[in-house]
N, C-alpha and C. Protein backbone atom coordinates (compact mmCIF):
# COMPACT_ATOMS: atom_id res chain seq x y z
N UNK A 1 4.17 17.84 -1.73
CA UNK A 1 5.40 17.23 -2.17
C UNK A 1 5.06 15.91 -2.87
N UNK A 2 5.60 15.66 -3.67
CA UNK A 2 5.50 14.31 -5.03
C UNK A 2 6.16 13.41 -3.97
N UNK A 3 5.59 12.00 -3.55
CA UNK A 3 6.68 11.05 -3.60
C UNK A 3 7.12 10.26 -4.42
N UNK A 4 8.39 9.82 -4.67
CA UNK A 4 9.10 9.06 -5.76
C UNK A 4 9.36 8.00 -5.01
N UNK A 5 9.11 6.64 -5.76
CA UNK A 5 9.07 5.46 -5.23
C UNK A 5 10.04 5.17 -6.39
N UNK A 6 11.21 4.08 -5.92
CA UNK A 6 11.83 3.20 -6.28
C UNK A 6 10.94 2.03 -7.26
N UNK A 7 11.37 1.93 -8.74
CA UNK A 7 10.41 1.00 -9.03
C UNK A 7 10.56 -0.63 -8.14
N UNK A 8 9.44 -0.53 -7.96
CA UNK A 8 9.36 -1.80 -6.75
C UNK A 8 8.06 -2.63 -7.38
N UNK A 9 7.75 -4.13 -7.90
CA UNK A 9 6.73 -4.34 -8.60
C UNK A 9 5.09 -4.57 -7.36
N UNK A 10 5.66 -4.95 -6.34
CA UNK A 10 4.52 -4.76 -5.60
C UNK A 10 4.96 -3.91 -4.36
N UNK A 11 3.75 -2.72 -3.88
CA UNK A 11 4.44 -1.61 -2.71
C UNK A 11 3.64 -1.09 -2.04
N UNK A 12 3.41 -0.98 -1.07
CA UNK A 12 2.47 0.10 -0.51
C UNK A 12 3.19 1.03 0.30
N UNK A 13 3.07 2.40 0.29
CA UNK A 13 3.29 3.12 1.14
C UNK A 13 2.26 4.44 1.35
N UNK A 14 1.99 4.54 2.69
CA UNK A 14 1.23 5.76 3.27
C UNK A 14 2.39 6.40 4.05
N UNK A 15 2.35 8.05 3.57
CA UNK A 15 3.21 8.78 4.35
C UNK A 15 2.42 9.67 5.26
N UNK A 16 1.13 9.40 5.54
CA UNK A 16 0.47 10.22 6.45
C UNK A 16 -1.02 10.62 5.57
N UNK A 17 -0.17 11.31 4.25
CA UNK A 17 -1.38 12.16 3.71
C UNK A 17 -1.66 11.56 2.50
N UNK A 18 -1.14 10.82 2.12
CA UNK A 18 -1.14 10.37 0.58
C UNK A 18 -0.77 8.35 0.63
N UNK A 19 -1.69 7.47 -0.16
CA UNK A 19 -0.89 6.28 -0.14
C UNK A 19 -0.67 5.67 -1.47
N UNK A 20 0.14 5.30 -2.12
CA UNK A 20 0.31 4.85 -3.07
C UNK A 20 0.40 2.97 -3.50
N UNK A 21 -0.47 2.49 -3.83
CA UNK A 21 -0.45 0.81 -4.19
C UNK A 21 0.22 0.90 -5.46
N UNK A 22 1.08 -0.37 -5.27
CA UNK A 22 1.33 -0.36 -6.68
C UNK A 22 1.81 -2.04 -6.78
N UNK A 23 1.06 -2.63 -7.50
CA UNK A 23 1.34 -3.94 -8.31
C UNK A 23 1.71 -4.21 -9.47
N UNK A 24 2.70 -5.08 -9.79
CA UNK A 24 2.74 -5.31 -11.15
C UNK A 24 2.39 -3.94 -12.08
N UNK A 25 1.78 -3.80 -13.16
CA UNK A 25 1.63 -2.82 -14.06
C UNK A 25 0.50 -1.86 -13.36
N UNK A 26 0.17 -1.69 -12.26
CA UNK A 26 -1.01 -1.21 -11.90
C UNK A 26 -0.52 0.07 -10.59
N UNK A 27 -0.71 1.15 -10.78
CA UNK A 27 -0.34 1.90 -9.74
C UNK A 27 -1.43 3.16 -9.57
N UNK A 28 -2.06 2.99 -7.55
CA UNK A 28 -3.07 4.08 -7.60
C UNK A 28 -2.53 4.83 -6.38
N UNK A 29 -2.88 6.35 -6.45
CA UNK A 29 -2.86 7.01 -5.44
C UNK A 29 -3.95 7.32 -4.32
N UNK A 30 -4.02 7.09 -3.27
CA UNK A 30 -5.36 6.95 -2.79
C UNK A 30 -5.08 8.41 -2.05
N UNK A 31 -5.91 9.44 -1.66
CA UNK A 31 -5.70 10.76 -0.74
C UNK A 31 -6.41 9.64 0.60
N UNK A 32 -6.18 9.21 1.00
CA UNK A 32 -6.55 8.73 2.05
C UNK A 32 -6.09 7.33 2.95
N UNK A 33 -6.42 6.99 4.50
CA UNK A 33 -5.52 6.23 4.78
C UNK A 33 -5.91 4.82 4.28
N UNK A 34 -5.39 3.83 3.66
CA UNK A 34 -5.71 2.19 3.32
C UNK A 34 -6.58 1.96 4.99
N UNK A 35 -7.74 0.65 4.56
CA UNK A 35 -8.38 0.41 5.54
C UNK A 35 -7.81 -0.36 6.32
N UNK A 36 -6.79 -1.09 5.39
CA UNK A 36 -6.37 -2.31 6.17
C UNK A 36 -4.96 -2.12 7.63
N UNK A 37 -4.84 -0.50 7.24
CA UNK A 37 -3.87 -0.02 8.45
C UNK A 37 -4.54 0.38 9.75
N UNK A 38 -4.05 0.29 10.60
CA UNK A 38 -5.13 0.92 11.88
C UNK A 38 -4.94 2.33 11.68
N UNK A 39 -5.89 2.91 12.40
CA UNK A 39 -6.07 4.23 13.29
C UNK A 39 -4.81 5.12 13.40
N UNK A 40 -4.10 4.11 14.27
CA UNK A 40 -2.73 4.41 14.88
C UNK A 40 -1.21 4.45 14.05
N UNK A 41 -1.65 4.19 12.89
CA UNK A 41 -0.15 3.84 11.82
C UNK A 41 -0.37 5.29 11.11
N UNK A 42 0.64 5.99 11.32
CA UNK A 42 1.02 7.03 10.70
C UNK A 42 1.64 7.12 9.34
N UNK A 43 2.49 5.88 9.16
CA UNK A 43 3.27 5.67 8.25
C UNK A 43 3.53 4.33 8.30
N UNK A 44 3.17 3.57 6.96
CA UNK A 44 3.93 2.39 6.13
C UNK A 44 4.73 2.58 5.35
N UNK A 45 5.31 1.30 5.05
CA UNK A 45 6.27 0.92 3.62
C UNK A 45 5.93 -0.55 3.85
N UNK A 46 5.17 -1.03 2.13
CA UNK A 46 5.34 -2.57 2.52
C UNK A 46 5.89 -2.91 0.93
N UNK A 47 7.13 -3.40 1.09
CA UNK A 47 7.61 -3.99 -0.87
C UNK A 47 8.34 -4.79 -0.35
N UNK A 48 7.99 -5.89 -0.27
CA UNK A 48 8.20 -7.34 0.23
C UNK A 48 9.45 -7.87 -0.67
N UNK A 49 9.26 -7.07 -2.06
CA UNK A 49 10.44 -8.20 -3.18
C UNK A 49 11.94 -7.56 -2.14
N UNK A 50 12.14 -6.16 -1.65
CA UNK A 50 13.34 -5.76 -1.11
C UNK A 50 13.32 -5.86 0.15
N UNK A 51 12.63 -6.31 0.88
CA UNK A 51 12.28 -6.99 2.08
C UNK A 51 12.24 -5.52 3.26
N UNK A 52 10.78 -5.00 2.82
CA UNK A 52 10.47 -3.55 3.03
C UNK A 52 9.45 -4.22 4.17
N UNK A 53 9.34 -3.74 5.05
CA UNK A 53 7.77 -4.09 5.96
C UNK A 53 7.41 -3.73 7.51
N UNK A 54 7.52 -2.24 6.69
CA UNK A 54 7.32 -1.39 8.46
C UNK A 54 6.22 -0.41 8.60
N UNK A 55 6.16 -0.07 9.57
CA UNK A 55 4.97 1.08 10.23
C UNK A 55 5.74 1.75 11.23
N UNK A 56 5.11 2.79 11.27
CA UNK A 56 5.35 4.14 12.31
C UNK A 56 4.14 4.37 12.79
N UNK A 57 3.55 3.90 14.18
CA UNK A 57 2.50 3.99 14.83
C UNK A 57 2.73 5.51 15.78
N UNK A 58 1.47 6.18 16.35
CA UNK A 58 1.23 7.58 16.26
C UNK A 58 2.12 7.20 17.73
N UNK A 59 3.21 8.45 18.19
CA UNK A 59 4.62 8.53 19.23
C UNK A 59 5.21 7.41 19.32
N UNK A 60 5.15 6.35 18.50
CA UNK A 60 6.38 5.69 18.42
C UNK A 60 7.47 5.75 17.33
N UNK A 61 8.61 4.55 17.83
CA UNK A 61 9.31 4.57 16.36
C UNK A 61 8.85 3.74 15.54
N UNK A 62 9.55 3.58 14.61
CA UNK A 62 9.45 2.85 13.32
C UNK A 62 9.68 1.08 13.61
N UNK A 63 8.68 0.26 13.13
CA UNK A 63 9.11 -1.38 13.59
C UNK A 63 8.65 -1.52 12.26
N UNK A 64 9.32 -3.37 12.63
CA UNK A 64 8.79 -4.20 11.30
C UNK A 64 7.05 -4.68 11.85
N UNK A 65 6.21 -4.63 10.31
CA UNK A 65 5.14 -5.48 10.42
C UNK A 65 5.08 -6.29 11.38
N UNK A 66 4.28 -7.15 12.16
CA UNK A 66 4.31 -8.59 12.34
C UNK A 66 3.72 -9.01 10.91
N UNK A 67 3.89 -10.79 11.43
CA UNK A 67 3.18 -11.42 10.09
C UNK A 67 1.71 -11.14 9.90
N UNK A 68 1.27 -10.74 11.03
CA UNK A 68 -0.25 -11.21 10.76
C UNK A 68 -0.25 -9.51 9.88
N UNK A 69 0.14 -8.65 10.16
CA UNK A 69 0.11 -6.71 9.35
C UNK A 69 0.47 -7.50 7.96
N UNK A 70 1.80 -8.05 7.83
CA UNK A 70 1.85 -7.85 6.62
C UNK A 70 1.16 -9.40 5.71
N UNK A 71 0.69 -10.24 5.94
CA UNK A 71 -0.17 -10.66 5.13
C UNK A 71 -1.53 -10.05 5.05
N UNK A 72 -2.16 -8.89 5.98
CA UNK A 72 -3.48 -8.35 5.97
C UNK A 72 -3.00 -7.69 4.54
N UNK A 73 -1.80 -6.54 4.58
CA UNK A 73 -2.08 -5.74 3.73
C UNK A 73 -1.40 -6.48 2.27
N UNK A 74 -0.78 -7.75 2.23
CA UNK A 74 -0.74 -8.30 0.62
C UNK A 74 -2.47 -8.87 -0.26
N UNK A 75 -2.82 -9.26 1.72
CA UNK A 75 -4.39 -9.56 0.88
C UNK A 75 -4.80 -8.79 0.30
N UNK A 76 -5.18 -7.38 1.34
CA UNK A 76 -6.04 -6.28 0.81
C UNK A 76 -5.47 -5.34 -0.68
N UNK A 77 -4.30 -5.61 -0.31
CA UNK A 77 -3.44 -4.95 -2.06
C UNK A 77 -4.30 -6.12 -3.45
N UNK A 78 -3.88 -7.17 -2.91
CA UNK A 78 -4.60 -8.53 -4.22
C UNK A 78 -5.83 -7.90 -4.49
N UNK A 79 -6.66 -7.60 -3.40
CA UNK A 79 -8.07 -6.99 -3.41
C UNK A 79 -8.38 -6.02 -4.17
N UNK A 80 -7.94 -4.92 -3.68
CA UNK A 80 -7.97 -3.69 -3.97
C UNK A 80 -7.65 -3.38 -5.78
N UNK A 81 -5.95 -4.07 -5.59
CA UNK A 81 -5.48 -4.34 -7.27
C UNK A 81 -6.81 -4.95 -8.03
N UNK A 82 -7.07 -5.63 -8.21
CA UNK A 82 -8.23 -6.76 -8.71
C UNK A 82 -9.22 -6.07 -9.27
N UNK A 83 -9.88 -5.22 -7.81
CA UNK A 83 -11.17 -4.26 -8.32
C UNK A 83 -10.50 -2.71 -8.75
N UNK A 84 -9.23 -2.70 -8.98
CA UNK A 84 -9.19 -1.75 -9.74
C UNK A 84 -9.11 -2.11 -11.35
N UNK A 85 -8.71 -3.18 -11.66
CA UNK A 85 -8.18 -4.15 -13.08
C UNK A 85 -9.38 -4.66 -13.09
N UNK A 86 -10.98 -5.28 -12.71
CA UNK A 86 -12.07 -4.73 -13.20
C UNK A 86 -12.76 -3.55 -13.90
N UNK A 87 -12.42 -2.43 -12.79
CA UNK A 87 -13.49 -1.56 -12.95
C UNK A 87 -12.65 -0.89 -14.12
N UNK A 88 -11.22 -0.71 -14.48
CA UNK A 88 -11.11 -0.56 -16.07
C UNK A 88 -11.25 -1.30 -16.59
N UNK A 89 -11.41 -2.73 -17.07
CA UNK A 89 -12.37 -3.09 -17.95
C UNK A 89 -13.34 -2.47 -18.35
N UNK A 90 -14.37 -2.74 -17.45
CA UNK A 90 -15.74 -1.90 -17.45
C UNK A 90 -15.26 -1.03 -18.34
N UNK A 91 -14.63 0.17 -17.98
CA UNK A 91 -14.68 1.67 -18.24
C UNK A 91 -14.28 1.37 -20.40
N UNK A 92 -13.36 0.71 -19.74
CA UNK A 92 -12.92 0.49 -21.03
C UNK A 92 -13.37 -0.23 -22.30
N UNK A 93 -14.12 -1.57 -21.81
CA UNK A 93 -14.57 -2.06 -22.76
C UNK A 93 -13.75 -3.32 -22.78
N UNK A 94 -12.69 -3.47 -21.97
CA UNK A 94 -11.50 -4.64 -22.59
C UNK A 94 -11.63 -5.66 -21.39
């Protein structure tokens, strides 16, 4: 199944099997879970501009981040974004 995201300029969401980053002009699909989630998170949503910032940890319900979750994963998005807007350079030449 495709997920359709709301354009949102910065977002992360993992629905289990699939996670999607997306910053500013930059959007990747990863088949796998982000490092910066534990073990135990089944499911995120983090898009901070609509004041998005939850997890679904494995038999529970759904909560908000704490602060310390959701500044891990704006770092690791800055990160992640960054060395992806390198490594096309590289590829590219620009």
């Amino acid at each position: 199944m495709e997920m359709k995201l709301p354009l949102v300029e910065t977002r992360l969401l993992w629905d289990g099997r699939v996670c999607i980053v997306r910053q500013d002009d930059v959007e990747v699909r990863l088949p796998w879970r982000p490092p910066v989630l534990s073990a135990l998170v089944m499911e995120a949503d983090y898009a901070p501009a609509v004041r998005v910032q939850d997890v679904r940890e494995l038999g529970c319900c759904r909560r908000d981040m704490t602060a310390a979750e959701a500044a891990a994963v704006a770092a690791w998005m800055a990160m992640f974004i960054g060395a992806v807007r390198v490594q096309a350079q590289l590829v590219t030449g620009g």
